[in-house]
Protein backbone atom coordinates (compact mmCIF):
# COMPACT_ATOMS: atom_id res chain seq x y z
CA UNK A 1 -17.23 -20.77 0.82
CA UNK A 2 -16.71 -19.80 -2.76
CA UNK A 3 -14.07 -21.47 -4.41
CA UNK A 4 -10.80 -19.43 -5.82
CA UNK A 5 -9.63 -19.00 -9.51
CA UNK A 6 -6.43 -20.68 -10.34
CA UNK A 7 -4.70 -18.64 -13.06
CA UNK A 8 -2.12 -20.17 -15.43
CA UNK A 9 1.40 -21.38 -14.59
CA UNK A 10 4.12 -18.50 -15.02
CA UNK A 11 7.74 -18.51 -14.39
CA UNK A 12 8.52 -15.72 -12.71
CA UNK A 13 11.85 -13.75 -13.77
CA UNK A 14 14.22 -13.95 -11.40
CA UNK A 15 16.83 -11.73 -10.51
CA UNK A 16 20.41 -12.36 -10.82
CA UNK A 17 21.85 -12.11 -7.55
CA UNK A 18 25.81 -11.72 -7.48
CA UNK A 19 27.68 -12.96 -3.93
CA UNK A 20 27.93 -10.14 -1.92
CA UNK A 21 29.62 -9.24 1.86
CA UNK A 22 27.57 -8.87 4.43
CA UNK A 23 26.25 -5.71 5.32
CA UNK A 24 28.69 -3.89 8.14
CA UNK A 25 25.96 -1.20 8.96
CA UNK A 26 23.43 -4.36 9.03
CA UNK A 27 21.48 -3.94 12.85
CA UNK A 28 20.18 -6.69 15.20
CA UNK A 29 16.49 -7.55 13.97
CA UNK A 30 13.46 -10.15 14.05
CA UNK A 31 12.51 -12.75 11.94
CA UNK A 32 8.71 -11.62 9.60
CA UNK A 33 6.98 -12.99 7.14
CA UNK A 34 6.42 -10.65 4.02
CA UNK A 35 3.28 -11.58 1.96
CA UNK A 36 3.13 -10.21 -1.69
CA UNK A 37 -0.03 -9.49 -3.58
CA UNK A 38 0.06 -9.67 -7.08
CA UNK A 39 -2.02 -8.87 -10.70
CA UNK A 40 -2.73 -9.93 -14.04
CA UNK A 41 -2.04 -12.96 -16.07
CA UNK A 42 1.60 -13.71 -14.82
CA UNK A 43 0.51 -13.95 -11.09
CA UNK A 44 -1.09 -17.41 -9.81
CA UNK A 45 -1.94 -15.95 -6.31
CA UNK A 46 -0.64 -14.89 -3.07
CA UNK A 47 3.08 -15.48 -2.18
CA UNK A 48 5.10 -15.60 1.06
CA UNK A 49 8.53 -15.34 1.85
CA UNK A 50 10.62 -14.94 5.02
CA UNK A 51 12.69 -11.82 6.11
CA UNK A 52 16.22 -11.78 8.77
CA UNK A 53 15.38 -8.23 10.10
CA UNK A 54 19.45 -8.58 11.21
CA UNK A 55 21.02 -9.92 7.87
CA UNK A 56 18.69 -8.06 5.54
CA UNK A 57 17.70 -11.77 3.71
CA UNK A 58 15.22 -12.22 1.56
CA UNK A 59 14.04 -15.73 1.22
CA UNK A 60 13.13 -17.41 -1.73
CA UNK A 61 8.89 -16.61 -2.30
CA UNK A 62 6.09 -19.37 -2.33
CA UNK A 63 2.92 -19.46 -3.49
CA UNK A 64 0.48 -19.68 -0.49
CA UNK A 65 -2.61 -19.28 -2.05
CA UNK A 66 -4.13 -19.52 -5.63
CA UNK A 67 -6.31 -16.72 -6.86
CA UNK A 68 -6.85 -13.95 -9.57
CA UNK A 69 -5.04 -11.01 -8.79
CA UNK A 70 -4.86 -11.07 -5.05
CA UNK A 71 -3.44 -7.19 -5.21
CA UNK A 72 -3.57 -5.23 -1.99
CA UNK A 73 -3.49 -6.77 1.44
CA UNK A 74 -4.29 -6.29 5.00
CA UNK A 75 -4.04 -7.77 8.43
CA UNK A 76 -6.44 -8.04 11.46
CA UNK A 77 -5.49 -6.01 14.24
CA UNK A 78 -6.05 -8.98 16.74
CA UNK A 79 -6.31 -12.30 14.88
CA UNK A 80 -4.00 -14.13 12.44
CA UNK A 81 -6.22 -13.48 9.45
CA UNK A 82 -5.01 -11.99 5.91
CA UNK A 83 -7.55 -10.03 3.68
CA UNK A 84 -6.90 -9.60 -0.19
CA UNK A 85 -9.50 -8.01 -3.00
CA UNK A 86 -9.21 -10.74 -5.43
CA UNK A 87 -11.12 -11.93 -8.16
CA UNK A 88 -12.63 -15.08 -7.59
CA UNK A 89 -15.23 -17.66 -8.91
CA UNK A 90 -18.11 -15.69 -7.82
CA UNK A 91 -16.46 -12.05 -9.27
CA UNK A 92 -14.62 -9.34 -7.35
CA UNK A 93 -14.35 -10.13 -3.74
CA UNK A 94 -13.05 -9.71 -0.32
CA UNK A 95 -11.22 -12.96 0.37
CA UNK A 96 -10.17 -13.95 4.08
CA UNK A 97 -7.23 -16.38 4.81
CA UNK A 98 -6.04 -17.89 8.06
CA UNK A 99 -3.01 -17.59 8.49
CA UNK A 100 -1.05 -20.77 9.90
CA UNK A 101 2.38 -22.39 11.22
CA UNK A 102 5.08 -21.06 8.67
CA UNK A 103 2.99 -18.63 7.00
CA UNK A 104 0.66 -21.24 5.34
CA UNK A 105 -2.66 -19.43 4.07
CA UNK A 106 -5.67 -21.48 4.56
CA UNK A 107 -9.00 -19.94 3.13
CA UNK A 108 -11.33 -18.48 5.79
CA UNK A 109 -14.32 -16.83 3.28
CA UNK A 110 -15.34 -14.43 1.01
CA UNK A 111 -18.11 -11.54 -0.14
CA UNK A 112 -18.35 -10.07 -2.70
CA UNK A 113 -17.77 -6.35 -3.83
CA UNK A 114 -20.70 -6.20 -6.09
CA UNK A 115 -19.53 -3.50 -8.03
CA UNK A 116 -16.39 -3.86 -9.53
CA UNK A 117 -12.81 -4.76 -8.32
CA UNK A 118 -11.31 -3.37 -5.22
CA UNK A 119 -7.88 -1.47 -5.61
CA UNK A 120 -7.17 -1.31 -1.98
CA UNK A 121 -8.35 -2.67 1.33
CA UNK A 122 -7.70 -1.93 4.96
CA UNK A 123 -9.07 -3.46 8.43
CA UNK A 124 -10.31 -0.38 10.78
CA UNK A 125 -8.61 -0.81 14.56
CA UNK A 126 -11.69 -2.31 16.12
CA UNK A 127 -11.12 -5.63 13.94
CA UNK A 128 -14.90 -5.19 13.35
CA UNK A 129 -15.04 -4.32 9.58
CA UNK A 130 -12.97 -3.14 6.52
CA UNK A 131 -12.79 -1.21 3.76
CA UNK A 132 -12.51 -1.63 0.17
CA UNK A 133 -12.06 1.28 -3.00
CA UNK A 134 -13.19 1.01 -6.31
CA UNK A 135 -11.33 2.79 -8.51
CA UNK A 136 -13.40 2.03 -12.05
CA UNK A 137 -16.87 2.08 -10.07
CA UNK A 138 -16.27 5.43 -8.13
CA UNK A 139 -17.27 3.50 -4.68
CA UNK A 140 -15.99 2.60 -1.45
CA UNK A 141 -17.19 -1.05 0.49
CA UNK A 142 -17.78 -1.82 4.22
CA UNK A 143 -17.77 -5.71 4.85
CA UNK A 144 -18.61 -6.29 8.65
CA UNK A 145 -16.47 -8.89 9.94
CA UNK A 146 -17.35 -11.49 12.33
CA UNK A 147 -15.61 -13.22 15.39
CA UNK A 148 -13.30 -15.17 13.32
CA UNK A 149 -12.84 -12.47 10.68
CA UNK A 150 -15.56 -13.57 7.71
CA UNK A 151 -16.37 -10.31 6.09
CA UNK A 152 -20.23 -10.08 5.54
CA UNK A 153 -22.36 -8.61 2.73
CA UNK A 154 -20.59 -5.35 1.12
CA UNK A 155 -22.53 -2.22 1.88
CA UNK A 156 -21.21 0.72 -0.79
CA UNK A 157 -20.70 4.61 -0.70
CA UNK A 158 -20.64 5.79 -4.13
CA UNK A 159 -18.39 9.09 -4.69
CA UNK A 160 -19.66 11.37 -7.92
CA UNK A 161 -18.20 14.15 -10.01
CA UNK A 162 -13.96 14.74 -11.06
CA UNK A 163 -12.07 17.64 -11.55
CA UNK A 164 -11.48 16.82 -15.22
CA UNK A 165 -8.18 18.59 -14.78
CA UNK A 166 -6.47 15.65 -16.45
CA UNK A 167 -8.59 14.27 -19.46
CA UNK A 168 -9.74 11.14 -19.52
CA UNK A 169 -7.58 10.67 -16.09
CA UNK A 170 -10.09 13.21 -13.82
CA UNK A 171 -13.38 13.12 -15.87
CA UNK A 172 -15.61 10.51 -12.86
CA UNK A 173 -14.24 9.80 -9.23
CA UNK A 174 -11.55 7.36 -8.85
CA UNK A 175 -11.11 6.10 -4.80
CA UNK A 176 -7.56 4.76 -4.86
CA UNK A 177 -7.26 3.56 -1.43
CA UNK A 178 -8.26 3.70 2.37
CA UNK A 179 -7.02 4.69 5.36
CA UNK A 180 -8.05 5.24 9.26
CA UNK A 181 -7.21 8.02 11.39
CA UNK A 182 -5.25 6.99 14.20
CA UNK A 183 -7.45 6.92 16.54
CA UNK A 184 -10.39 4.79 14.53
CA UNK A 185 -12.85 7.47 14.04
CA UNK A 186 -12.63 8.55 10.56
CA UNK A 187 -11.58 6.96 7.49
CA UNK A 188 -9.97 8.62 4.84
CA UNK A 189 -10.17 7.72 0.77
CA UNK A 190 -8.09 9.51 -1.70
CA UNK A 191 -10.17 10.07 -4.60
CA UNK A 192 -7.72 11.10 -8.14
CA UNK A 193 -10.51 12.03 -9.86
CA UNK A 194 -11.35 14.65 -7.57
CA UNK A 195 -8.23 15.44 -6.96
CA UNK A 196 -8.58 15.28 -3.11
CA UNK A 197 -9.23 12.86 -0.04
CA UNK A 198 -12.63 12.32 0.87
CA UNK A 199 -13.43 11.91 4.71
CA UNK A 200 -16.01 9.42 6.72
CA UNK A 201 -16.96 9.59 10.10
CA UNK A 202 -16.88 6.22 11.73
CA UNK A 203 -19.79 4.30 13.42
CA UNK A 204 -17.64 0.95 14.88
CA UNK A 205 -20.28 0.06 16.59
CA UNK A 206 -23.26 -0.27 13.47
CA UNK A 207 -20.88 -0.76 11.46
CA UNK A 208 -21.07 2.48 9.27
CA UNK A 209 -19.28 5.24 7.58
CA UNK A 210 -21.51 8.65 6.98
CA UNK A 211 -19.66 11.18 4.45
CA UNK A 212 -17.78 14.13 6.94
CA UNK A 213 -15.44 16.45 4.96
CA UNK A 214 -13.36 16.80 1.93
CA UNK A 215 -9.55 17.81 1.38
CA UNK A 216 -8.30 19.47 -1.68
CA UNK A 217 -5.53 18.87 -2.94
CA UNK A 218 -3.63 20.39 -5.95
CA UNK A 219 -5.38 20.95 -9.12
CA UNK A 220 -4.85 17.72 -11.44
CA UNK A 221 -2.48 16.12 -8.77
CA UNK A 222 -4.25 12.84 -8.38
CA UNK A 223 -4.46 11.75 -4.68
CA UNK A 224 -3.55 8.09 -4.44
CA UNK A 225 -2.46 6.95 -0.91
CA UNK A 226 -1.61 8.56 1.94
CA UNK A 227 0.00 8.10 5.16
CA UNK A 228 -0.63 9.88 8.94
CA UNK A 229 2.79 10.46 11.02
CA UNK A 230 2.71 8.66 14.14
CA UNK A 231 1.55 11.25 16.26
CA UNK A 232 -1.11 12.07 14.40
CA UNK A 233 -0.58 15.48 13.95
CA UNK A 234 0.02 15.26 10.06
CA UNK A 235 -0.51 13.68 6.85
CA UNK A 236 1.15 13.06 3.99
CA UNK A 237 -0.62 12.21 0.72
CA UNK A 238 0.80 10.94 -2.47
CA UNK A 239 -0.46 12.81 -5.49
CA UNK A 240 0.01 9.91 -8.62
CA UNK A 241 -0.45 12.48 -11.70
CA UNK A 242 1.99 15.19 -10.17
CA UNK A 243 4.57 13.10 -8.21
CA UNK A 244 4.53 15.37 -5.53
CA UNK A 245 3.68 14.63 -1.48
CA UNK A 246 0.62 17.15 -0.19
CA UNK A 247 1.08 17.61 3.48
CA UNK A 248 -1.85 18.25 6.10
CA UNK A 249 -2.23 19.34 9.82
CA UNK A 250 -4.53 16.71 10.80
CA UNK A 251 -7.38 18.21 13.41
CA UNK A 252 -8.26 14.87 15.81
CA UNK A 253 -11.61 16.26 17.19
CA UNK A 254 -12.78 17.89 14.14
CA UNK A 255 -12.37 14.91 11.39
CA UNK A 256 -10.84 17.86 9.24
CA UNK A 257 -7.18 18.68 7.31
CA UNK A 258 -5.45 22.04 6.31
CA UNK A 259 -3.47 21.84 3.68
CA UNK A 260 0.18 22.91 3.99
CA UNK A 261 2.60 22.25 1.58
CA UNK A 262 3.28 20.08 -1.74
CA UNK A 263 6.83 18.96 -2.33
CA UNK A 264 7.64 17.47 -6.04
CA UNK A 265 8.74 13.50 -5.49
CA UNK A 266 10.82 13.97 -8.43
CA UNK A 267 12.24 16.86 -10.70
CA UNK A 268 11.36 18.08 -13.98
CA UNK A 269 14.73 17.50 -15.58
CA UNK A 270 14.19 13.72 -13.64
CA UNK A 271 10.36 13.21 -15.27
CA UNK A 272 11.76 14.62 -18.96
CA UNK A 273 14.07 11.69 -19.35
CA UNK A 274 11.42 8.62 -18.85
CA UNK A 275 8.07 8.52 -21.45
CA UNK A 276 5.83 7.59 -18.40
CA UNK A 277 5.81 8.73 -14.80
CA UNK A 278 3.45 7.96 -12.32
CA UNK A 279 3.79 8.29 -8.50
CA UNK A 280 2.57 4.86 -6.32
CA UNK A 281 3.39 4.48 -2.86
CA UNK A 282 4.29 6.20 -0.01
CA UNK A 283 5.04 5.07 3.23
CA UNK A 284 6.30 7.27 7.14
CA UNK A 285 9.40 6.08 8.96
CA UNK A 286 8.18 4.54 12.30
CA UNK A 287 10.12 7.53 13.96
CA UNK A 288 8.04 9.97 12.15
CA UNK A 289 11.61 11.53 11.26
CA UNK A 290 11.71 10.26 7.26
CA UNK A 291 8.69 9.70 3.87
CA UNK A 292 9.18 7.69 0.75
CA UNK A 293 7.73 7.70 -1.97
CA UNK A 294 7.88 5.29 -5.48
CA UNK A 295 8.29 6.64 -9.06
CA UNK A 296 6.91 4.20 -11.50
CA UNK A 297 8.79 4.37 -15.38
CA UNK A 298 11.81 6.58 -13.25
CA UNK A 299 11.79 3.46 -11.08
CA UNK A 300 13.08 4.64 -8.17
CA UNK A 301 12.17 6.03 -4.17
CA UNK A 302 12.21 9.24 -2.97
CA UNK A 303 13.24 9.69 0.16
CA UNK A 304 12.33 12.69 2.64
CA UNK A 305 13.71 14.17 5.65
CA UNK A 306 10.21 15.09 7.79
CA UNK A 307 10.22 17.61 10.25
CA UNK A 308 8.39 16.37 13.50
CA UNK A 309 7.31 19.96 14.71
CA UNK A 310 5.87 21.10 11.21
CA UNK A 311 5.27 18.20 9.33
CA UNK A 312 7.34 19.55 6.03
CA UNK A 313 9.53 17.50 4.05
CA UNK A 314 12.69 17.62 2.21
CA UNK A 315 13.84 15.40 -0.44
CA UNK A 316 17.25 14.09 0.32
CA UNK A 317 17.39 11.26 -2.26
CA UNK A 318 16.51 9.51 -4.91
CA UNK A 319 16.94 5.96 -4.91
CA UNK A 320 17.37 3.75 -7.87
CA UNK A 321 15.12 0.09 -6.85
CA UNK A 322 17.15 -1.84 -9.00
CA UNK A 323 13.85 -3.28 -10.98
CA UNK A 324 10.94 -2.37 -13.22
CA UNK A 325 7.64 -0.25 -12.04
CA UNK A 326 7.91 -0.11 -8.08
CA UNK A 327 4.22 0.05 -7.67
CA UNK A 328 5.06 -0.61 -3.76
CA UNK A 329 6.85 -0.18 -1.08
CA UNK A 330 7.19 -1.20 2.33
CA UNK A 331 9.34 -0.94 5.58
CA UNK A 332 9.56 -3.42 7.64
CA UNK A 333 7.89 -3.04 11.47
CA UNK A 334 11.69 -2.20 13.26
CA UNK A 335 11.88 0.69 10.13
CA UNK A 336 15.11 -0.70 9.43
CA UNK A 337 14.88 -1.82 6.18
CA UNK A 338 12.84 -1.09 2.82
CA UNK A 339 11.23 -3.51 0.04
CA UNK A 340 10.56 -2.30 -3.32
CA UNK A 341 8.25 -4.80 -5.77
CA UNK A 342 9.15 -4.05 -9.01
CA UNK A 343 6.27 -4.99 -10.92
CA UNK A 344 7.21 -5.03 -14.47
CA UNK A 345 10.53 -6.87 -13.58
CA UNK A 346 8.60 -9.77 -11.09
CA UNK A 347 11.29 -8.86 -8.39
CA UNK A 348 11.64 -7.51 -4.41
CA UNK A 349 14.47 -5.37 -4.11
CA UNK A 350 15.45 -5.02 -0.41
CA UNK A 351 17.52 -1.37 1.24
CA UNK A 352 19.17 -0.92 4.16
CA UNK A 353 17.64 2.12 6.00
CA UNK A 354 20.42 4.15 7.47
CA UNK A 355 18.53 5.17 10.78
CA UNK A 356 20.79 8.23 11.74
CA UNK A 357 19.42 9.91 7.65
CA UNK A 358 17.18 7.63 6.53
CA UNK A 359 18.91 7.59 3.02
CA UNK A 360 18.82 3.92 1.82
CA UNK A 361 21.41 1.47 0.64
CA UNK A 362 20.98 -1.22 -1.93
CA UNK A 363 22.06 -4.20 -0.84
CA UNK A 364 21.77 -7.94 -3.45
CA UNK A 365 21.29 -9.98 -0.66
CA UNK A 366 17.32 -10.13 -0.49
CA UNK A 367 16.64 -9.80 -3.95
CA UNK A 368 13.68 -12.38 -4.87
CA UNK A 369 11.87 -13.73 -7.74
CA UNK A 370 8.10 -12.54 -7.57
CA UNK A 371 5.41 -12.47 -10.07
CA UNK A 372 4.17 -9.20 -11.20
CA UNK A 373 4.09 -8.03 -7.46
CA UNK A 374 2.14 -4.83 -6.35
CA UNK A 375 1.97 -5.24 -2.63
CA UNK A 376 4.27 -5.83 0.48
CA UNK A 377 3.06 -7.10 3.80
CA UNK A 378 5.05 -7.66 6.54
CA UNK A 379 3.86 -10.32 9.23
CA UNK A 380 4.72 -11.44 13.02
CA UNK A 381 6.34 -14.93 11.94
CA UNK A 382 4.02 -17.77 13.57
């Protein structure tokens, strides 16, 4: 098992938090944990932190686990293991964690990438493998995992070429992230270098992922994440460059998207007034009803009113997180509340999702001390 880097003590900058009423729109909820990955020199590892899904509270975070730059996070479908793409001891890797009474991470194994450090991760349905992108390397990783969740030796996919729309931005591939098709038999990678998402059909069985399809999207937009509505019938991907949302009618049977729309996440009046703007996350209302989207330098969420029958979107908001460089966002599992990680400003921001709108609500209760966070996980409290 290969041993993780500690990285030096920080003191991460808390937020003040003035006394405030409780919420009168606050709903009945569940008790979660939320696990935050983090990056870069002011980060020691992997923190955890509990969430009232009725008051909207935030607890105080913990570090669970030491590593280097634990960023994004997954869970196994079926058992209580956490995955991070970390840099450890033995380089950039796929680190596994059981996860125990309370929350507590205890360290399960490793692999390594072996070419580069992973930007994003995510466990396909079966629980059988996961995926890892590459952003500097132009590649995308397939660990196998074993009975008790151990990834394996990577196996890689290399993507080639770029737009070169955007110097210096577009000029090799960039695979931001990873997703799976609802129903497990194609994975998806948004490339912003070649300015669209590139497609995989699925072997669970092998393990293996052959190259399918490609989706464009708009010229120099950047594809980043994206996100499938809960039927399945459409997709929604974040364009970082452009700030804008490219929508798709997803075809099940083929492996293949049509493009439909592209809806700015913010205006041009709204990007003139910052120096830097770059588009992050972007996550679907369980309901399938509402999108949001985070504005890094504007600092703020986007929301969307989605239309079921046709997949387009309409912004309706624009939500100030109350922090610095929102790299992520999450809801939590009920969809009644958001968490924004302010990266720059090492806070959590927590908003009350109105679930008649889905316009959101600032609320001081939640907000949490967390250092340089880039990722949100929410968790079924053991």
């Amino acid at each position: 098992m290969l041993s993780l880097v500690a990285l030096g003590v920080i003191a991460p900058i808390l937020a003040s938090q003035a006394a405030a009423p409780a919420d009168a729109g606050a709903r009945p909820g569940r008790s979660w944990h939320v696990f935050f990955g983090t990056e870069g020199s002011r980060a020691r590892g992997i923190h955890r932190a509990s969430f009232d899904g009725e008051s909207g509270r935030l607890s105080a975070a913990e570090l669970v686990a030491e590593a280097g730059s634990p960023g994004f996070l997954a869970l196994h479908p079926a058992l209580p293991v956490l995955y991070a793409v970390a840099d450890l001891t033995g380089g950039p890797s796929v680190a596994a964690y059981r996860v125990g009474p309370g929350g507590a991470l205890e360290a399960l194994g490793a692999s390594p990438i072996g070419d580069g450090g992973g930007v994003h991760v995510a466990v396909h349905p079966s629980g059988r493998f996961l995926l890892t992108a590459q952003y500097g390397r132009g590649s995308v990783a397939l660990f196998p995992l074993d009975a008790e969740g151990r990834p394996g030796a990577a196996q890689l996919a290399r993507h080639a070429g770029g737009s070169r729309v955007v110097a210096q931005r577009q000029d090799a591939p960039h695979p931001h992230g990873c997703f799976f098709a609802p129903d497990g038999r194609f994975a998806l990678v948004p490339d912003l270098g070649l300015d669209g998402v590139v497609i995989y059909r699925i072997d669970a069985q092998a393990p293996s992922i052959e190259r399918h399809g490609f989706a464009t999207s708009v010229a120099g937009g950047g594809p980043r994440h994206l996100r499938f509505t809960p039927d399945g019938r459409f997709i929604h991907l974040l364009n970082e460059l452009a700030l804008s949302v490219t929508s798709y009618a997803w075809d099940a049977e083929s492996g293949s998207a049509r493009r439909l729309a592209t809806v700015a996440t913010l205006t041009e009046a709204e990007k003139a007034g910052e120096s830097f703007n770059s588009a992050a996350e972007i996550v679907v209302h369980p309901s399938g009803r509402f999108v949001y989207t985070s504005n890094r330098g504007h600092d703020s969420i986007s929301v969307f009113a989605a239309d079921p029958a046709s997949g387009a979107l309409e912004r309706i908001q624009v939500q100030p997180i109350r922090g610095a460089f929102p790299r992520h966002i999450a809801l939590s599992p009920d969809g009644a509340w958001l968490l924004a990680a302010g990266a720059h400003s090492d806070t959590v921001s927590v908003h009350r999702v109105d679930p008649a709108t889905g316009r959101l609500t600032y609320t001081t209760r939640g907000v949490v001390g967390v250092p340089a966070p880039i990722c949100v996980l929410f968790a079924a409290a053991r």
